[in-house]
N, C-alpha and C. Protein backbone atom coordinates (compact mmCIF):
# COMPACT_ATOMS: atom_id res chain seq x y z
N UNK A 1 22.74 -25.25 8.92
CA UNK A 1 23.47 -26.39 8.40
C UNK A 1 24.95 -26.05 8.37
N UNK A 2 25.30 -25.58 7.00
CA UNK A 2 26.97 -25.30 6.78
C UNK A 2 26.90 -23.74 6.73
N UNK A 3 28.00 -23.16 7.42
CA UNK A 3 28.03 -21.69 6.45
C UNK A 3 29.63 -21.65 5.18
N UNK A 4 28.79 -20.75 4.60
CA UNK A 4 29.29 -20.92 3.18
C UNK A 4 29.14 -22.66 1.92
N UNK A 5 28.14 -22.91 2.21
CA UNK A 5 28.07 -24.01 1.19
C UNK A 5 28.19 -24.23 0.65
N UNK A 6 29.14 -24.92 -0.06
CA UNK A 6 29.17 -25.22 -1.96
C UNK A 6 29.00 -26.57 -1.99
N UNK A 7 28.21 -26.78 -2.97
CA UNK A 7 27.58 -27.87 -3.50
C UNK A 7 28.59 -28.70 -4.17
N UNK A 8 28.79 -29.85 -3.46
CA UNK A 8 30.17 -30.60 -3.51
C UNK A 8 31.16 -30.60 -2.66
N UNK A 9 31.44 -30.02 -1.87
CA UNK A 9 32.21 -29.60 -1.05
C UNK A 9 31.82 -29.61 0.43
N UNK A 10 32.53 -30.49 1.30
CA UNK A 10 32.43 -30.33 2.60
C UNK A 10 32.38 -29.20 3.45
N UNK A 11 31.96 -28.55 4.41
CA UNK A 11 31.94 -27.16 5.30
C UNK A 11 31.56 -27.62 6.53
N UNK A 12 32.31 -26.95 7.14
CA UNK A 12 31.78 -26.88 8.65
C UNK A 12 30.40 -26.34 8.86
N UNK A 13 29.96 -27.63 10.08
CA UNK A 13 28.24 -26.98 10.65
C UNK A 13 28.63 -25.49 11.67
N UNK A 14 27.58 -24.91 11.48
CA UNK A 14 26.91 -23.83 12.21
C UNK A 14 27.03 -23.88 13.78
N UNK A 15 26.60 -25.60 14.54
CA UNK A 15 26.22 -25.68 15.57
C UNK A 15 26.14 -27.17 15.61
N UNK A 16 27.40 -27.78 16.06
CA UNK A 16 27.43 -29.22 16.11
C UNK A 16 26.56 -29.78 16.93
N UNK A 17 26.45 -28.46 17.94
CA UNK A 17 25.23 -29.71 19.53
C UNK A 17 23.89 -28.88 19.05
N UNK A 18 23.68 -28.83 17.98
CA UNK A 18 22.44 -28.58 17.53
C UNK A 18 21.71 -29.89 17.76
N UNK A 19 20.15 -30.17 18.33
CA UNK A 19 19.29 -31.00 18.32
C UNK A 19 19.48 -32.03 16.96
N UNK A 20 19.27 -31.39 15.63
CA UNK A 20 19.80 -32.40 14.60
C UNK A 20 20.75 -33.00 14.39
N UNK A 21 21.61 -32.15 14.34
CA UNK A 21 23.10 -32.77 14.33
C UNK A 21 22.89 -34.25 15.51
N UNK A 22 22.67 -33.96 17.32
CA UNK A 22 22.91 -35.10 18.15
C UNK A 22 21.95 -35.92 17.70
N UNK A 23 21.16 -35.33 17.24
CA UNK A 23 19.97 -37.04 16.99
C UNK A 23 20.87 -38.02 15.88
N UNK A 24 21.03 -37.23 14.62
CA UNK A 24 22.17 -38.27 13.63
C UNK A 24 23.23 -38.59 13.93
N UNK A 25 24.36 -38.22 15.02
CA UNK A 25 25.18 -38.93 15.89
C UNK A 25 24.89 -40.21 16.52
N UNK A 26 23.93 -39.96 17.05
CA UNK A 26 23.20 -41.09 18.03
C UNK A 26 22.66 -42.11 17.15
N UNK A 27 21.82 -41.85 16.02
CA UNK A 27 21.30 -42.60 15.36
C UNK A 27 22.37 -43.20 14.83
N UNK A 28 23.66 -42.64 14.03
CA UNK A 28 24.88 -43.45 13.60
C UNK A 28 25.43 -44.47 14.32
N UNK A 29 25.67 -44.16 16.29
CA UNK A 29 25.89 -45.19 17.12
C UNK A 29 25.51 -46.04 16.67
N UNK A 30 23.65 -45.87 17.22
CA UNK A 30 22.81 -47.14 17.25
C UNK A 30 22.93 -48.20 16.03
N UNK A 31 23.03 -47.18 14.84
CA UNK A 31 23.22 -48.20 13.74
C UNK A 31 24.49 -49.58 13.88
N UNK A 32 25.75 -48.23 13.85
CA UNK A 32 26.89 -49.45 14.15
C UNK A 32 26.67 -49.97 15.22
N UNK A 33 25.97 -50.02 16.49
CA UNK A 33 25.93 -51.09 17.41
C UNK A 33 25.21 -52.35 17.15
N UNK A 34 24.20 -52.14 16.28
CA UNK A 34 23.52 -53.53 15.08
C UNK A 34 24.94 -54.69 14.91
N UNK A 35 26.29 -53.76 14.97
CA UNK A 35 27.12 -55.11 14.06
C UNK A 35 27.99 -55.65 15.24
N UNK A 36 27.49 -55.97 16.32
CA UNK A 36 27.79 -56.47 17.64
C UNK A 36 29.21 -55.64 18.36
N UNK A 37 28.46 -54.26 18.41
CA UNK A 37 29.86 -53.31 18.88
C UNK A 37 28.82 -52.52 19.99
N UNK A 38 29.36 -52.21 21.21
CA UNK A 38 28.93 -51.24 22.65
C UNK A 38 28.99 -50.55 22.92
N UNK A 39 28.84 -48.85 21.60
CA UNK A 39 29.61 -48.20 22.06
C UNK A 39 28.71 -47.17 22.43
N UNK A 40 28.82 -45.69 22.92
CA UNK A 40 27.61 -45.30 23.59
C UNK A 40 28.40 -43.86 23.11
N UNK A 41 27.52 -42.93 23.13
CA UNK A 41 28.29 -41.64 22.26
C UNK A 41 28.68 -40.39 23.56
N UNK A 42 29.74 -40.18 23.73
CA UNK A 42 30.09 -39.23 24.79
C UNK A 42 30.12 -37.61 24.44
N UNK A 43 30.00 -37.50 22.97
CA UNK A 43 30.58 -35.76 22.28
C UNK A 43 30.43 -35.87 21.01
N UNK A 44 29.96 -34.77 20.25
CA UNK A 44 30.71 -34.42 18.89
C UNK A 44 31.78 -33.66 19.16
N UNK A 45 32.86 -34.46 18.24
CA UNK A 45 34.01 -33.22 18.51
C UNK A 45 34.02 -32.46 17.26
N UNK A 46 33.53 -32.82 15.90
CA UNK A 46 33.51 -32.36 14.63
C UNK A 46 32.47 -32.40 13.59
N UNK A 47 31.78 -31.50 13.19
CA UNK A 47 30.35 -31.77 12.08
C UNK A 47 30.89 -31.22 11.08
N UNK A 48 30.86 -31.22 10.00
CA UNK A 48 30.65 -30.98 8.34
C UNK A 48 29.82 -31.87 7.82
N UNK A 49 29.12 -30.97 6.76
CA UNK A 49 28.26 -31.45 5.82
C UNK A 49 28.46 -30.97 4.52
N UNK A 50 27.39 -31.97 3.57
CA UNK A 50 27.81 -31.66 2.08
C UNK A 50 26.42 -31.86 1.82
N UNK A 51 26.29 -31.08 0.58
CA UNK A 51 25.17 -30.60 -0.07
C UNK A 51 25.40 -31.90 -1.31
N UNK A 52 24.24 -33.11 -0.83
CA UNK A 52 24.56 -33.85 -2.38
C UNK A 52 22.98 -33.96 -3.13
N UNK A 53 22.00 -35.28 -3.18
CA UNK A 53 21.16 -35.50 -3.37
C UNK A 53 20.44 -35.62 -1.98
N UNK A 54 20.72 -34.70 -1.07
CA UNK A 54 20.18 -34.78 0.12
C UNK A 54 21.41 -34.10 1.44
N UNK A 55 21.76 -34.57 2.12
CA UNK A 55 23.31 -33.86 3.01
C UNK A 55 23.98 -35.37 3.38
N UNK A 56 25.38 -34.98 2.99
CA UNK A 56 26.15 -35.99 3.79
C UNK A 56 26.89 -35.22 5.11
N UNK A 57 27.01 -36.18 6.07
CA UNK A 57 27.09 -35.94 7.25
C UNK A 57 28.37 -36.15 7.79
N UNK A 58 29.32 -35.62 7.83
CA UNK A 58 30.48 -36.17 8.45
C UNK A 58 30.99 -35.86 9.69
N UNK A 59 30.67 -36.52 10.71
CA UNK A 59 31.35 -36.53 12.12
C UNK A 59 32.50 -37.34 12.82
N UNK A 60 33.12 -36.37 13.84
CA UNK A 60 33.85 -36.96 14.44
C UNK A 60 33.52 -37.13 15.79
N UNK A 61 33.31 -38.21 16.34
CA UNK A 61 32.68 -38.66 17.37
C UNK A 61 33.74 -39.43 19.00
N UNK A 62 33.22 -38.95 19.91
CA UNK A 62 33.88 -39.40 20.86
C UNK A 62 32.78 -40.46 21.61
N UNK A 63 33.21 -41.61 21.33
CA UNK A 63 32.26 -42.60 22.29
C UNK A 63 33.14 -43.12 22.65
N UNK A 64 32.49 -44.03 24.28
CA UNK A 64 32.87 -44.76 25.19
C UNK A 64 32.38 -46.82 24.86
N UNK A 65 33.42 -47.15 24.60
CA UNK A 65 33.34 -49.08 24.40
C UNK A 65 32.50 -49.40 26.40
N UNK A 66 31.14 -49.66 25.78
CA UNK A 66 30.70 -50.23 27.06
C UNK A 66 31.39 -51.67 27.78
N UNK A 67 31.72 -52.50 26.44
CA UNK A 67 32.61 -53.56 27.44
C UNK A 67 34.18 -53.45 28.29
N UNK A 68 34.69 -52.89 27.21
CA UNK A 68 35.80 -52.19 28.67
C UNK A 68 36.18 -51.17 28.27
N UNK A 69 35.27 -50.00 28.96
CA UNK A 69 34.96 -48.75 29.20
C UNK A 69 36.06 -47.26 28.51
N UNK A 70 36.43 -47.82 27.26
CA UNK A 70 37.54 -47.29 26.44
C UNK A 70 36.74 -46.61 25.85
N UNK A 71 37.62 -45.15 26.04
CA UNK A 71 37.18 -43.90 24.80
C UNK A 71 37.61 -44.25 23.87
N UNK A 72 37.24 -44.00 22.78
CA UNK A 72 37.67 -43.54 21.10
C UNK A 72 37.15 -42.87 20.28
N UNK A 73 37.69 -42.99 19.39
CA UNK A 73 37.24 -41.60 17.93
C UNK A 73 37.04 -42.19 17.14
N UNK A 74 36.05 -41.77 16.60
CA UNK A 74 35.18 -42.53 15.53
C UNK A 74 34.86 -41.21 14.66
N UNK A 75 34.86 -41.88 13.11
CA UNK A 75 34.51 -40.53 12.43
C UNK A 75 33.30 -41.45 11.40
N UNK A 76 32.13 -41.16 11.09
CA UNK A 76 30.96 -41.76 10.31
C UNK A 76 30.86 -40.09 9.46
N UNK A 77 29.97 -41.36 8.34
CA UNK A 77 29.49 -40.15 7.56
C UNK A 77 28.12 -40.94 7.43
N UNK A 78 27.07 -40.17 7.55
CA UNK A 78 25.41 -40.07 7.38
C UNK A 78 24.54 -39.80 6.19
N UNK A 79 24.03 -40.11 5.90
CA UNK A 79 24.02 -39.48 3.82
C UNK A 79 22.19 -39.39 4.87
N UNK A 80 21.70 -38.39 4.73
CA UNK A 80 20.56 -37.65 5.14
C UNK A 80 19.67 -37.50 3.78
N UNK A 81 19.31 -38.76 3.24
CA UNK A 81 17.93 -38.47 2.12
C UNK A 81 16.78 -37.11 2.26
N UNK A 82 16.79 -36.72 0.85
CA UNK A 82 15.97 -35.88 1.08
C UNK A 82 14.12 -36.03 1.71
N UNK A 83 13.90 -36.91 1.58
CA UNK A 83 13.10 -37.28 2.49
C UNK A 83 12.70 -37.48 3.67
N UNK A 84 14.19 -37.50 4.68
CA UNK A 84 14.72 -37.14 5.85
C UNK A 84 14.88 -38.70 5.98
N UNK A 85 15.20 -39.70 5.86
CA UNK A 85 15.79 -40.97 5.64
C UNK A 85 17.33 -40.99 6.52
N UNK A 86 18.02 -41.72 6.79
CA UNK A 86 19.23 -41.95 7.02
C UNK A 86 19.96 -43.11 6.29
N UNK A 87 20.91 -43.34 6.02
CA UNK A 87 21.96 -44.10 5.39
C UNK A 87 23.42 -44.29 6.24
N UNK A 88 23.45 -44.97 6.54
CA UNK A 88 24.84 -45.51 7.26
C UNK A 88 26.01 -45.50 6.05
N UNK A 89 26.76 -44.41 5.61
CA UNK A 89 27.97 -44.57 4.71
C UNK A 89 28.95 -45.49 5.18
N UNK A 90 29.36 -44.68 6.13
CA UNK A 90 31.13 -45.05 7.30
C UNK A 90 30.88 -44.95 8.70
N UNK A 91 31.81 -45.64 9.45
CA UNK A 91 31.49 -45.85 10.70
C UNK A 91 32.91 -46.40 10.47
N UNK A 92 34.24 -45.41 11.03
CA UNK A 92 35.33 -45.96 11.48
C UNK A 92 36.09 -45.62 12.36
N UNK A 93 36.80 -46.21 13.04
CA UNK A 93 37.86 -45.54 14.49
C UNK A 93 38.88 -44.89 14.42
N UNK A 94 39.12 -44.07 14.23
CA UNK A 94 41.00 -43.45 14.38
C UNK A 94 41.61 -44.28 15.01
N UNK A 95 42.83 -43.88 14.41
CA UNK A 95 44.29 -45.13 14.57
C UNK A 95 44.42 -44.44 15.86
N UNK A 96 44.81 -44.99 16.94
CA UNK A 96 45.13 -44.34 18.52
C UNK A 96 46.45 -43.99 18.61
């Protein structure tokens, strides 16, 4: 997950292109593409997580706008129930 964890506190992941990590990237896409947006995920460029009532997830994401074919940066945060659940926190773009 994080090394050095403190409970409350954000840390960098271990291994951003870890299998878990890309599945909750992807799954974050898919979510925000529900709110009539195209965007398709090209990279993690950034993982941290937080130790809360389960992990929050904070990425910085490089996807591609399928309607006209524009990169951007997107940073979401994932709140990962301990049950293994997902939660859509944030889903927003960096100022370009």
């Amino acid at each position: 997950m994080c090394s050095h964890v403190t409970t409350g506190a954000y840390g960098p992941c271990e291994d951003p292109n870890s299998l878990h990590v890309k599945r909750i990237a992807e799954w974050a896409v898919e979510e925000y593409n529900k709110g009539d947006h195209f965007l398709s995920l090209v990279s993690i460029l950034k993982c941290e997580s937080q130790v809360v009532n389960g992990t929050n997830w904070r990425l910085k994401l490089k996807c591609v706008d399928q309607i006209n074919n524009r990169l951007g940066i997107y940073v979401t945060v994932v709140w990962e129930k301990l049950d293994g659940s997902l939660v859509l926190s944030d889903f927003v773009p960096l100022l370009k």
